[in-house]
PDB file of N, CA and C in Angstrom:
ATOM      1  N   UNK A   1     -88.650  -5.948  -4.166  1.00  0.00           N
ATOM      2  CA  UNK A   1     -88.302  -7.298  -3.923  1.00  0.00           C
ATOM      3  C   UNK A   1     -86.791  -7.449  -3.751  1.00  0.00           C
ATOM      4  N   UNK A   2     -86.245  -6.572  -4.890  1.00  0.00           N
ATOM      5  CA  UNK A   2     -84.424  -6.740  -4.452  1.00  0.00           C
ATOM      6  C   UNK A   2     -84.088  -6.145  -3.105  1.00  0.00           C
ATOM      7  N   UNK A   3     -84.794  -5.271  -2.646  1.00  0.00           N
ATOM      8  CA  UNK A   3     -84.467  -4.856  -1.227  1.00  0.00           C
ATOM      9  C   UNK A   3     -84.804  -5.797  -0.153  1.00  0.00           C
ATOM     10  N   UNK A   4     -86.016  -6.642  -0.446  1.00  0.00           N
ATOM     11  CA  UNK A   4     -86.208  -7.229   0.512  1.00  0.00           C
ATOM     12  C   UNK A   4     -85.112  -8.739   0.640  1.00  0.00           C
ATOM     13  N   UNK A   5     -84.563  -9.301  -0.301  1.00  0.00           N
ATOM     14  CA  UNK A   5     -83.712  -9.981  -0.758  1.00  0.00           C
ATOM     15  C   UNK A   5     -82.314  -9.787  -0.366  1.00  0.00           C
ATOM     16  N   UNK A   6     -82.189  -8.121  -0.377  1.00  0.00           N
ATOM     17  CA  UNK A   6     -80.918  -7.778  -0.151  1.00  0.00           C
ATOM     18  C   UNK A   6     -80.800  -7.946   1.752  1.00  0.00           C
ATOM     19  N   UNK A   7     -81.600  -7.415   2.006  1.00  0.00           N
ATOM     20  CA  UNK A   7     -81.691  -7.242   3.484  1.00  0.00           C
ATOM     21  C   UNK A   7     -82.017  -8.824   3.966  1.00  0.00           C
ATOM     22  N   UNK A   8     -82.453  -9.496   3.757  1.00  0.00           N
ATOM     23  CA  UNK A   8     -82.301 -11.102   4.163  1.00  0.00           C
ATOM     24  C   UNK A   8     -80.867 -11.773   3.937  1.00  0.00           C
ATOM     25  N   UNK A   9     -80.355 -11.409   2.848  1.00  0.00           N
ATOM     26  CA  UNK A   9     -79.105 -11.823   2.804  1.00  0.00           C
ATOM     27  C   UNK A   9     -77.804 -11.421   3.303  1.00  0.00           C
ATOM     28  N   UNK A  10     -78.575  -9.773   3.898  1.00  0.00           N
ATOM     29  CA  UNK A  10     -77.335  -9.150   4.817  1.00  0.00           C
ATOM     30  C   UNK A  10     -77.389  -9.854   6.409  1.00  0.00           C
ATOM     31  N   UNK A  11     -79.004 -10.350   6.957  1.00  0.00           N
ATOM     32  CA  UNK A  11     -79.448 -10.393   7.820  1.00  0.00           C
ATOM     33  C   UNK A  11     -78.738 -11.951   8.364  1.00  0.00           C
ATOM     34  N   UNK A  12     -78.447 -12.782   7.070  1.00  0.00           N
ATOM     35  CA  UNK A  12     -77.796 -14.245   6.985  1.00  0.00           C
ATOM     36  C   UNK A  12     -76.420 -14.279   7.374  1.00  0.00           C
ATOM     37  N   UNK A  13     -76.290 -13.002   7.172  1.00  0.00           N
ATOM     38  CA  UNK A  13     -74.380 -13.188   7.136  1.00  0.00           C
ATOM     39  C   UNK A  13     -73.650 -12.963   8.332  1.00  0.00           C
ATOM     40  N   UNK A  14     -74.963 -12.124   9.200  1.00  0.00           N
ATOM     41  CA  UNK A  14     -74.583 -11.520  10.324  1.00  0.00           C
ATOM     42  C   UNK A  14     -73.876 -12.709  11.459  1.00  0.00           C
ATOM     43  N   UNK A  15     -73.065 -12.626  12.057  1.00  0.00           N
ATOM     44  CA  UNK A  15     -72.664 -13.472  12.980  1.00  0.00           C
ATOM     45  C   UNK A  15     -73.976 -13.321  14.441  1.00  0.00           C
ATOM     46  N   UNK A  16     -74.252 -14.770  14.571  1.00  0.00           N
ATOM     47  CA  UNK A  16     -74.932 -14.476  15.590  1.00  0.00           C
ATOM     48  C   UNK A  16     -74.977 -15.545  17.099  1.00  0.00           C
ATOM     49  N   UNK A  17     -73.324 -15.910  16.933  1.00  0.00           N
ATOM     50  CA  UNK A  17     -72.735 -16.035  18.036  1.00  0.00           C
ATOM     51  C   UNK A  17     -72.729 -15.052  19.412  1.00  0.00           C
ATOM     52  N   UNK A  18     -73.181 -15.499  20.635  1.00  0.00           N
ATOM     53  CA  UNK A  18     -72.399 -13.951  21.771  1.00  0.00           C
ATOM     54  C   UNK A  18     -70.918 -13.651  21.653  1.00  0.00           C
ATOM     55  N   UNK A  19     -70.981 -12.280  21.792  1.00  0.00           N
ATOM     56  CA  UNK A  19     -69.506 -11.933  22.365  1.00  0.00           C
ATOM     57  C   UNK A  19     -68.958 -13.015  22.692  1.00  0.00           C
ATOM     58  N   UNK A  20     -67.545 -12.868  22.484  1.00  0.00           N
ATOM     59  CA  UNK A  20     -66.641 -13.437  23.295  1.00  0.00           C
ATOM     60  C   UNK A  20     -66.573 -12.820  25.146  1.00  0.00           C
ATOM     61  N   UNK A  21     -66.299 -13.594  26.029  1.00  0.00           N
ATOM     62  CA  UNK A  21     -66.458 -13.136  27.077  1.00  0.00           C
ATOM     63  C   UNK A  21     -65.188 -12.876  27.951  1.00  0.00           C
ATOM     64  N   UNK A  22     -64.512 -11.614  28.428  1.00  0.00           N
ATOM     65  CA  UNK A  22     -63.176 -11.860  28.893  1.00  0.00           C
ATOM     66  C   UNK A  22     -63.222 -13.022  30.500  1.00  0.00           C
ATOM     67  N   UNK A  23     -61.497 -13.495  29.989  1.00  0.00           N
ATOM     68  CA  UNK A  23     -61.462 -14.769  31.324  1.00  0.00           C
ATOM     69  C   UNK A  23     -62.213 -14.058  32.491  1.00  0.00           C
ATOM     70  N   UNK A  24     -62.342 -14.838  33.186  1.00  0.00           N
ATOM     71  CA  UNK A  24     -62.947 -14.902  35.063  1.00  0.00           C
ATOM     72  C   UNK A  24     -61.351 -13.635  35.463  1.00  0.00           C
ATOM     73  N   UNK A  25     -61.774 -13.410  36.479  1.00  0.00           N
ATOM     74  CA  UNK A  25     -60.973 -12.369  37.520  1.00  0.00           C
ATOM     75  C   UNK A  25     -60.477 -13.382  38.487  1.00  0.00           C
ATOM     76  N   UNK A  26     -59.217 -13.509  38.338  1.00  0.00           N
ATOM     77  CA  UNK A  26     -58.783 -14.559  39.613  1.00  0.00           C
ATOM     78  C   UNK A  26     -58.548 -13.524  40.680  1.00  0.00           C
ATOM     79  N   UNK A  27     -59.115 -14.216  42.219  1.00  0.00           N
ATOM     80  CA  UNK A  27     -59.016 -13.699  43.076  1.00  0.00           C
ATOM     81  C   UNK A  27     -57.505 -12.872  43.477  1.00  0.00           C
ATOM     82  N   UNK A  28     -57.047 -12.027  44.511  1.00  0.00           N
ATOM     83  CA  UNK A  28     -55.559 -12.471  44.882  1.00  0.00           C
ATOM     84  C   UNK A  28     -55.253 -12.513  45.809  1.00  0.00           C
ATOM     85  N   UNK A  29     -53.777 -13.286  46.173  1.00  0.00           N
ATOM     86  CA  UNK A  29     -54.004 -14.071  47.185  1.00  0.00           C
ATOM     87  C   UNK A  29     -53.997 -13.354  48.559  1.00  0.00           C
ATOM     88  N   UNK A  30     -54.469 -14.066  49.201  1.00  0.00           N
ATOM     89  CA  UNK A  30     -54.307 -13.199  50.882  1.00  0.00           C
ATOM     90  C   UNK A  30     -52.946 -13.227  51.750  1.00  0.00           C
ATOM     91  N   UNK A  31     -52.714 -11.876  51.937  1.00  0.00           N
ATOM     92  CA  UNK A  31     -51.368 -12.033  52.094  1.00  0.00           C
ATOM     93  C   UNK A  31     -51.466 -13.134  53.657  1.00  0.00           C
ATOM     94  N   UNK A  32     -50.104 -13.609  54.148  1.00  0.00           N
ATOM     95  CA  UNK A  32     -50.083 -13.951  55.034  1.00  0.00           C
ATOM     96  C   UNK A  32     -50.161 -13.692  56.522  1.00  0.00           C
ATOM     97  N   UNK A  33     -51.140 -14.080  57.496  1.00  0.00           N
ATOM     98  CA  UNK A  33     -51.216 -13.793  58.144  1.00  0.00           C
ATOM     99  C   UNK A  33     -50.318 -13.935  59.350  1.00  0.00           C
ATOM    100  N   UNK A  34     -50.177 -13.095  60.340  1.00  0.00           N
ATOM    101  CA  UNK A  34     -48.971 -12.828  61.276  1.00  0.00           C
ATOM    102  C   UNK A  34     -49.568 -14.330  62.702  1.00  0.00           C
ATOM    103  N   UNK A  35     -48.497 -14.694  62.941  1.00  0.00           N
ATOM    104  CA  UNK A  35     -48.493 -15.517  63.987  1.00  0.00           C
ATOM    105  C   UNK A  35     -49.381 -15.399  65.152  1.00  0.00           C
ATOM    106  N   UNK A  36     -50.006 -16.059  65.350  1.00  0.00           N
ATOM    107  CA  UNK A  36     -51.041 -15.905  66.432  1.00  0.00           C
ATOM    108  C   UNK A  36     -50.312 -15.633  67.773  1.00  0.00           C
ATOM    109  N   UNK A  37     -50.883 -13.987  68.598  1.00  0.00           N
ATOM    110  CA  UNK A  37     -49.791 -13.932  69.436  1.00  0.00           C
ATOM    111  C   UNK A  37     -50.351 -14.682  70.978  1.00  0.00           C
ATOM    112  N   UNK A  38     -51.449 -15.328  70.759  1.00  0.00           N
ATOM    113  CA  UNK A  38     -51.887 -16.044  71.750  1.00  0.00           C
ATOM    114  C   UNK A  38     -51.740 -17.351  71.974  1.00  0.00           C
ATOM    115  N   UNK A  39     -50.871 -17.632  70.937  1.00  0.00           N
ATOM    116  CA  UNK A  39     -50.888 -19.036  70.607  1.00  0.00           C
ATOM    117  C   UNK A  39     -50.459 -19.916  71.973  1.00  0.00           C
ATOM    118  N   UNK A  40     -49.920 -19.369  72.767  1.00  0.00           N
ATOM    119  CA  UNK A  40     -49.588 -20.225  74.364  1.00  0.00           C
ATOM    120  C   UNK A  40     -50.660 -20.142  74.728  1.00  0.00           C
ATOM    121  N   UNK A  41     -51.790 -19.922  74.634  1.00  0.00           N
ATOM    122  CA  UNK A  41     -52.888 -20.316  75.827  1.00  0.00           C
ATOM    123  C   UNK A  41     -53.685 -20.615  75.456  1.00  0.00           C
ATOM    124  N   UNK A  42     -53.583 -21.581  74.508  1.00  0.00           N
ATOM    125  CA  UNK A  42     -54.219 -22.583  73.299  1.00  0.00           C
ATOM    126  C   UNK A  42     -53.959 -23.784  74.155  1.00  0.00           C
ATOM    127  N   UNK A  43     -54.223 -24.574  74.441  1.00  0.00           N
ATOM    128  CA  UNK A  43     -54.302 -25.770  74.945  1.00  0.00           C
ATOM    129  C   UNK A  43     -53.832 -27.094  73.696  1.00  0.00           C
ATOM    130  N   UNK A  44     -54.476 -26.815  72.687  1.00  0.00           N
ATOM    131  CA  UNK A  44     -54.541 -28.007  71.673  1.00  0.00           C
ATOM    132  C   UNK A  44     -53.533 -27.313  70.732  1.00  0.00           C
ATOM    133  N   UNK A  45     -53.231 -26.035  71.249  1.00  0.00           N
ATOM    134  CA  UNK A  45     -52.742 -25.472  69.227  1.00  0.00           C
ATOM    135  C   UNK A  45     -51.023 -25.919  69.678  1.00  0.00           C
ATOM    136  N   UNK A  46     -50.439 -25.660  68.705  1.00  0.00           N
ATOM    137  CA  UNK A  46     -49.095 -25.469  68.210  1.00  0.00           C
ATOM    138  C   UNK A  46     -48.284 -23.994  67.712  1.00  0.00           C
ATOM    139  N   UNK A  47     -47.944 -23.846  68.734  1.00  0.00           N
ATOM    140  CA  UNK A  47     -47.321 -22.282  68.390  1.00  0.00           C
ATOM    141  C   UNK A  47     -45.778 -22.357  67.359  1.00  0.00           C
ATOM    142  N   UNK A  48     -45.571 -21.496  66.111  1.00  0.00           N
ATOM    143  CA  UNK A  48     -44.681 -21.585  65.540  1.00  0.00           C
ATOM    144  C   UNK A  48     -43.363 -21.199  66.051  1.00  0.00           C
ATOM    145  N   UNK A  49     -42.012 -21.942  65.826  1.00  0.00           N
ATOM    146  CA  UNK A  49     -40.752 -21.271  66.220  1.00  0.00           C
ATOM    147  C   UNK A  49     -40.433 -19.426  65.375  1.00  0.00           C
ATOM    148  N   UNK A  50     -39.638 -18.361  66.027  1.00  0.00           N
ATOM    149  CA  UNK A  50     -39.262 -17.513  65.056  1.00  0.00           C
ATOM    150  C   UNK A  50     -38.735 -18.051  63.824  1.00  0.00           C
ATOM    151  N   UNK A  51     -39.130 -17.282  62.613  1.00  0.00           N
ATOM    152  CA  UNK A  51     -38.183 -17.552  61.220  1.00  0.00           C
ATOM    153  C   UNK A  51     -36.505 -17.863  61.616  1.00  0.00           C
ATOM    154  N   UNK A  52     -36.425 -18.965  61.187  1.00  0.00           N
ATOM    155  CA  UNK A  52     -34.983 -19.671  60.632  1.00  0.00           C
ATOM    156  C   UNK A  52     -34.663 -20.366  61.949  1.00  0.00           C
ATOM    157  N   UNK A  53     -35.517 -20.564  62.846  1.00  0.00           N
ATOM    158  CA  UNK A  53     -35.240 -21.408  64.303  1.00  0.00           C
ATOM    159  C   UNK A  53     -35.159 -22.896  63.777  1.00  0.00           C
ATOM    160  N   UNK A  54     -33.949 -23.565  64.089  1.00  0.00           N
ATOM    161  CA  UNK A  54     -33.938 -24.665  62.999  1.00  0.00           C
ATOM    162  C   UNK A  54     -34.543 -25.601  64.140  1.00  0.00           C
ATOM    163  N   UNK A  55     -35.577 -25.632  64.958  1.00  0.00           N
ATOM    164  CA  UNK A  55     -36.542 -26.343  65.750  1.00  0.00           C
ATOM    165  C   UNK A  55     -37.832 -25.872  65.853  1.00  0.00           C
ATOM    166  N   UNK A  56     -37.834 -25.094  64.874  1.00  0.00           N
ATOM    167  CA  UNK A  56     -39.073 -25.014  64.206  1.00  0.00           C
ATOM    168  C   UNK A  56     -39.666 -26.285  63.090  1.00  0.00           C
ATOM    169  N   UNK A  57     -38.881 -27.431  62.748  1.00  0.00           N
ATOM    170  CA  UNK A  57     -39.002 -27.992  62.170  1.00  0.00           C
ATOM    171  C   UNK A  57     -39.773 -29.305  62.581  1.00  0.00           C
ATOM    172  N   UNK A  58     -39.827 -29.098  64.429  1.00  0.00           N
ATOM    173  CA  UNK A  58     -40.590 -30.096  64.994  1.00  0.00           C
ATOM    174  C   UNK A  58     -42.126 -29.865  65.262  1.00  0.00           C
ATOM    175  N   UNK A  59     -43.256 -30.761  65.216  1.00  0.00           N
ATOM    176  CA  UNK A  59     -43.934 -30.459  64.799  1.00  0.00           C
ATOM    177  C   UNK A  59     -45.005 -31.129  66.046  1.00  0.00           C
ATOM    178  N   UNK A  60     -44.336 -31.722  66.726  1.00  0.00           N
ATOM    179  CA  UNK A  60     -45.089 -32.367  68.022  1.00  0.00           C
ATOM    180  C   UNK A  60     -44.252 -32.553  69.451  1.00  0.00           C
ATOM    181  N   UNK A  61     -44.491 -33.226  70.087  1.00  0.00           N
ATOM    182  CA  UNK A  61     -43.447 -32.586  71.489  1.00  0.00           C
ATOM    183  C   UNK A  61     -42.680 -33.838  71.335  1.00  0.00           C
ATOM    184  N   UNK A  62     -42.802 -34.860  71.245  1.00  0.00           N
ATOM    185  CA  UNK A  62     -42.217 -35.911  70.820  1.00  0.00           C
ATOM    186  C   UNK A  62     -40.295 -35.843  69.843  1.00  0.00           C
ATOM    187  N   UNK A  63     -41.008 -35.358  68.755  1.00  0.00           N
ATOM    188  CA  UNK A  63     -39.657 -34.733  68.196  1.00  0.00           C
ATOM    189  C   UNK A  63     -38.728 -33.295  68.386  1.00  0.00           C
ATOM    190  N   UNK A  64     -39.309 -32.614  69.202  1.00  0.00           N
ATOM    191  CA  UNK A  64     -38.896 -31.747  70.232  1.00  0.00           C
ATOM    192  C   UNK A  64     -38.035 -32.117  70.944  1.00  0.00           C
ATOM    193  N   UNK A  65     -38.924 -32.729  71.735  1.00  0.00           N
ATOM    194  CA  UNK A  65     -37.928 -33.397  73.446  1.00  0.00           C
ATOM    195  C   UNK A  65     -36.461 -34.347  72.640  1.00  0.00           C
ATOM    196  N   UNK A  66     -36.845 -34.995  71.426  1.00  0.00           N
ATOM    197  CA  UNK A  66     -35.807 -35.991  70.369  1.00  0.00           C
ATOM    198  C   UNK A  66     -34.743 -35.285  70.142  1.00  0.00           C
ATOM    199  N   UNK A  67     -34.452 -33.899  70.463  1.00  0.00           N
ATOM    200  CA  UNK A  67     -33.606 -32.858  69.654  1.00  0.00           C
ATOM    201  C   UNK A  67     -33.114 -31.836  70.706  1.00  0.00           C
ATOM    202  N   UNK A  68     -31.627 -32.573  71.285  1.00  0.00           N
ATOM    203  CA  UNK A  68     -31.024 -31.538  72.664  1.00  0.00           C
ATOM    204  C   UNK A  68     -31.146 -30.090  72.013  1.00  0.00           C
ATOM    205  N   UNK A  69     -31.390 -29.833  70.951  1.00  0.00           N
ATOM    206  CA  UNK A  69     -31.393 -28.131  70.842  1.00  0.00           C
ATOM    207  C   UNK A  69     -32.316 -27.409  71.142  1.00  0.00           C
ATOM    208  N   UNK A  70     -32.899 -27.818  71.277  1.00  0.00           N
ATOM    209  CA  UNK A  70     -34.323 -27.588  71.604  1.00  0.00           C
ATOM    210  C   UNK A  70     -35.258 -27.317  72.622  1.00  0.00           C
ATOM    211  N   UNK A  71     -36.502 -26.856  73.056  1.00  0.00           N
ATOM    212  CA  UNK A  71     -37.124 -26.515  74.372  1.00  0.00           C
ATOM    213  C   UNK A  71     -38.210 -26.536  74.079  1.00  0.00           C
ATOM    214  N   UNK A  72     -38.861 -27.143  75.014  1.00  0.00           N
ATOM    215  CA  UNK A  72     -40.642 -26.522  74.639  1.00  0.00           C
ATOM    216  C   UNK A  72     -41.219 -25.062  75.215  1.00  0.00           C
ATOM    217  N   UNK A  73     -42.270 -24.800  74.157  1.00  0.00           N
ATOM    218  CA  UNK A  73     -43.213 -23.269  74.415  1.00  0.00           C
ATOM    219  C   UNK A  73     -43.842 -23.487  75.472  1.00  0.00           C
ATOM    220  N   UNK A  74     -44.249 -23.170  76.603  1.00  0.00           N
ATOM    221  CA  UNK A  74     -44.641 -23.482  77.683  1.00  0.00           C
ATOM    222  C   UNK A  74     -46.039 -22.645  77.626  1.00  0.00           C
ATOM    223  N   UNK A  75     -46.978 -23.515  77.924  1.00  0.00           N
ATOM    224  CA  UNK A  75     -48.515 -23.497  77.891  1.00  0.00           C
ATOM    225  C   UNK A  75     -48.607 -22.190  79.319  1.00  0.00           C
ATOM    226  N   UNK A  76     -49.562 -20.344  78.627  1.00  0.00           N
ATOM    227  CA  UNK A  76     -49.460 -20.142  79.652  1.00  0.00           C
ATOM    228  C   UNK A  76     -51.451 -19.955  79.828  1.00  0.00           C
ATOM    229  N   UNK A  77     -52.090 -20.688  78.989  1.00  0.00           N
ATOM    230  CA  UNK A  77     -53.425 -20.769  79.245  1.00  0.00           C
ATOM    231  C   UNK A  77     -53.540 -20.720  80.465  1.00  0.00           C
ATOM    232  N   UNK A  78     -54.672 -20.638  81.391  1.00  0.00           N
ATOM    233  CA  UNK A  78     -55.288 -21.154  82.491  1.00  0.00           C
ATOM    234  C   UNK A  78     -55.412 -22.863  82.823  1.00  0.00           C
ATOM    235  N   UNK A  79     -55.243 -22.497  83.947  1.00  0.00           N
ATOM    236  CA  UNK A  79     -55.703 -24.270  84.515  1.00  0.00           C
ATOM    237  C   UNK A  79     -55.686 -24.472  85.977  1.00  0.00           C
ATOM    238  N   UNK A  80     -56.446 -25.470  86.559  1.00  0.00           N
ATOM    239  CA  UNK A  80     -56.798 -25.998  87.915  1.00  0.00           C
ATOM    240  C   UNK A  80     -55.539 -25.557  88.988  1.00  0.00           C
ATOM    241  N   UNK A  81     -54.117 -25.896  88.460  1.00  0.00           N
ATOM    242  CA  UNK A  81     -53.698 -26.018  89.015  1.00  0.00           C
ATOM    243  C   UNK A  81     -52.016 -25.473  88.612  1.00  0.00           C
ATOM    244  N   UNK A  82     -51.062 -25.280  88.960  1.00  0.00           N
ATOM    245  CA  UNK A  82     -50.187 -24.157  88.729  1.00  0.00           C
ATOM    246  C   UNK A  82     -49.279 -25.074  87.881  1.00  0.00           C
ATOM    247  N   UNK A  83     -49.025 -24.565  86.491  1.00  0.00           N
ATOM    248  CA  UNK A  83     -48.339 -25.564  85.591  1.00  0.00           C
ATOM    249  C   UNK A  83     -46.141 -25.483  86.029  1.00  0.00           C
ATOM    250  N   UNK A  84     -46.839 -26.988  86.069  1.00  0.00           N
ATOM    251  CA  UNK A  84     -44.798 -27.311  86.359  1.00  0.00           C
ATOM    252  C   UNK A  84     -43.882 -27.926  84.689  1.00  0.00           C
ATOM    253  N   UNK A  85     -42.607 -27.079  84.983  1.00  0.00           N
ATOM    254  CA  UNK A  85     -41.955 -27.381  83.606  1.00  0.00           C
ATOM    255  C   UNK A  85     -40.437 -27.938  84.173  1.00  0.00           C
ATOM    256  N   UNK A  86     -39.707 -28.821  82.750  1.00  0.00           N
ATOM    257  CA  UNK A  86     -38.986 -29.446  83.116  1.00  0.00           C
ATOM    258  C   UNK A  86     -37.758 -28.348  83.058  1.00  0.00           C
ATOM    259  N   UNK A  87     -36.609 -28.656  83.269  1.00  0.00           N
ATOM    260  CA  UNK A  87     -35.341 -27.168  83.061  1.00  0.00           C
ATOM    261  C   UNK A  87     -35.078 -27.500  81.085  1.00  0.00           C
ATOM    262  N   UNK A  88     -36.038 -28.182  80.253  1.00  0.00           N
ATOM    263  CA  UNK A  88     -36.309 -27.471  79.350  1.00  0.00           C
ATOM    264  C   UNK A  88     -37.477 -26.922  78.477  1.00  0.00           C
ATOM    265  N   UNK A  89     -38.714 -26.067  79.339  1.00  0.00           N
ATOM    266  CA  UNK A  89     -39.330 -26.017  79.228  1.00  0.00           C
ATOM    267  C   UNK A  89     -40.468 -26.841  78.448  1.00  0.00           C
ATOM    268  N   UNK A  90     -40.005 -28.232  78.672  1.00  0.00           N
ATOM    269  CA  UNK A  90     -41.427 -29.105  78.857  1.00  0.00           C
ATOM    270  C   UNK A  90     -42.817 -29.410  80.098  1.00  0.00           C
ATOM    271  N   UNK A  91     -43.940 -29.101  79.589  1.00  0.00           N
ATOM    272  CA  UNK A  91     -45.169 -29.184  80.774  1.00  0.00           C
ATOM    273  C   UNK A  91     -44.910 -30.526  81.374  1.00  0.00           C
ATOM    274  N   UNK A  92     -44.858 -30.756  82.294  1.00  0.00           N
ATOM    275  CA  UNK A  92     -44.959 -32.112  83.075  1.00  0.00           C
ATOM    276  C   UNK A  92     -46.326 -32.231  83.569  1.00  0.00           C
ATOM    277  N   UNK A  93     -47.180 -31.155  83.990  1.00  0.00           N
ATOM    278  CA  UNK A  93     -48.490 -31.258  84.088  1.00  0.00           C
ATOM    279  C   UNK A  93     -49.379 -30.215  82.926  1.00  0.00           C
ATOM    280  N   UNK A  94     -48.856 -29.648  82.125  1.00  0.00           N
ATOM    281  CA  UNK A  94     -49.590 -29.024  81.272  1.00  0.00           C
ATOM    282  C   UNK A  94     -49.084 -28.922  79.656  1.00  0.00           C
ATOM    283  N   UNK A  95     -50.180 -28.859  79.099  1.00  0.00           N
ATOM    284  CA  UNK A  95     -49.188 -28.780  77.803  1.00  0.00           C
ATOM    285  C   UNK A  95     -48.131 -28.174  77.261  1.00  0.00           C
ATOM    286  N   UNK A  96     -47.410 -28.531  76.167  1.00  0.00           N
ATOM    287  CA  UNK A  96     -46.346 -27.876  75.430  1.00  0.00           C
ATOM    288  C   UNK A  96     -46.678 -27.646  74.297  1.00  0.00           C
ATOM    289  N   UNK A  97     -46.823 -26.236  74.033  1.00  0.00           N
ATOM    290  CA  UNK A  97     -47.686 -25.825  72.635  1.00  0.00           C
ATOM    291  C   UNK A  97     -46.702 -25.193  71.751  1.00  0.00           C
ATOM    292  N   UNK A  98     -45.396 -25.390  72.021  1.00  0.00           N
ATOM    293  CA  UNK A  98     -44.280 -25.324  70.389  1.00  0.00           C
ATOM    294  C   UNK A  98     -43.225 -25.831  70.512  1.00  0.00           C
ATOM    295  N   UNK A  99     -41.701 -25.349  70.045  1.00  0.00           N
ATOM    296  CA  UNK A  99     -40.482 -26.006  70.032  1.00  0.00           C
ATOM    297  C   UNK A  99     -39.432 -24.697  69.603  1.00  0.00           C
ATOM    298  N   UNK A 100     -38.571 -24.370  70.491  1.00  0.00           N
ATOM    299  CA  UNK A 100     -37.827 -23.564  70.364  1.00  0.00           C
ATOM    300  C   UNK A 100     -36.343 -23.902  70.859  1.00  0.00           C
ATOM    301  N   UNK A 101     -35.290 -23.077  69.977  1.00  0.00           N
ATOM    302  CA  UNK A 101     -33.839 -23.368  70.312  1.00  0.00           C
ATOM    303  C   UNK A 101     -33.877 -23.378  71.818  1.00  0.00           C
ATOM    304  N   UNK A 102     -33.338 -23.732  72.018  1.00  0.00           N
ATOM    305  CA  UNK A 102     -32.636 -23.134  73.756  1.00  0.00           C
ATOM    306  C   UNK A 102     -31.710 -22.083  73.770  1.00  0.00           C
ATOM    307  N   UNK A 103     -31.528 -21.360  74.881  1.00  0.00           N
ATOM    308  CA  UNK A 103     -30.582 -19.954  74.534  1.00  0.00           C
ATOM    309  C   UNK A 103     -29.119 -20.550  74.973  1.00  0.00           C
ATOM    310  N   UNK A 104     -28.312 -20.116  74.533  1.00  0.00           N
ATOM    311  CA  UNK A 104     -26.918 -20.198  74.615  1.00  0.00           C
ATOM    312  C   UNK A 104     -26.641 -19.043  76.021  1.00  0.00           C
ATOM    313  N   UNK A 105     -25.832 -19.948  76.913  1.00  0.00           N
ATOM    314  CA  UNK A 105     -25.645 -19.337  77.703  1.00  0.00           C
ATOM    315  C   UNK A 105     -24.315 -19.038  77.654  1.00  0.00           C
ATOM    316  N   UNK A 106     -23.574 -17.495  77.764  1.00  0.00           N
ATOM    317  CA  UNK A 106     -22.023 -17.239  77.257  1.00  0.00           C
ATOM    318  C   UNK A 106     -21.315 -17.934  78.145  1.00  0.00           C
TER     319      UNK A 106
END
């Protein structure tokens, strides 16, 4: 009887919580992906300026054309008809899919 007593009272003491469970695995992150090099013959997209092009900061053609430093990416997708640009590379009949310095001429 003391054994059976003893062993019920060892059987009481036992913790019978689960494990603790270690945290979740956070994913990591995806590095960044490189500039789409097709991005001119995107019709709708927006092609990025090179790093530190301080007209990279425009974000539609609107504030582009707003900013003499500046030029538009000239759309070289396909289309009906042969795309015309202004002398700073804005589409007059086709889109303008980024915003870039203009080059300094010496």
């Amino acid at each position: 009887m003391r054994i059976l007593i003893i062993m019920l009272l060892a059987a009481c003491g036992r913790d019978s919580s689960p494990a603790p469970q270690p945290p979740p695995v956070q994913p990591k992150p995806k590095p960044a992906e490189p500039a789409d090099p097709n991005c001119t013959s995107k019709p709708n997209g927006w092609c990025p300026a090179p790093a530190g092009d301080p007209c990279g900061e425009h974000h539609d053609v609107a504030s582009c054309k707003a900013d003499a430093r500046c030029g538009g990416i000239a759309y070289t997708g396909e289309s009906f008809v042969a795309c015309k640009f202004d002398d700073r590379g804005f589409g007059t009949n086709c889109p303008t899919v980024g915003c870039i310095s203009l080059a300094k001429s010496p």
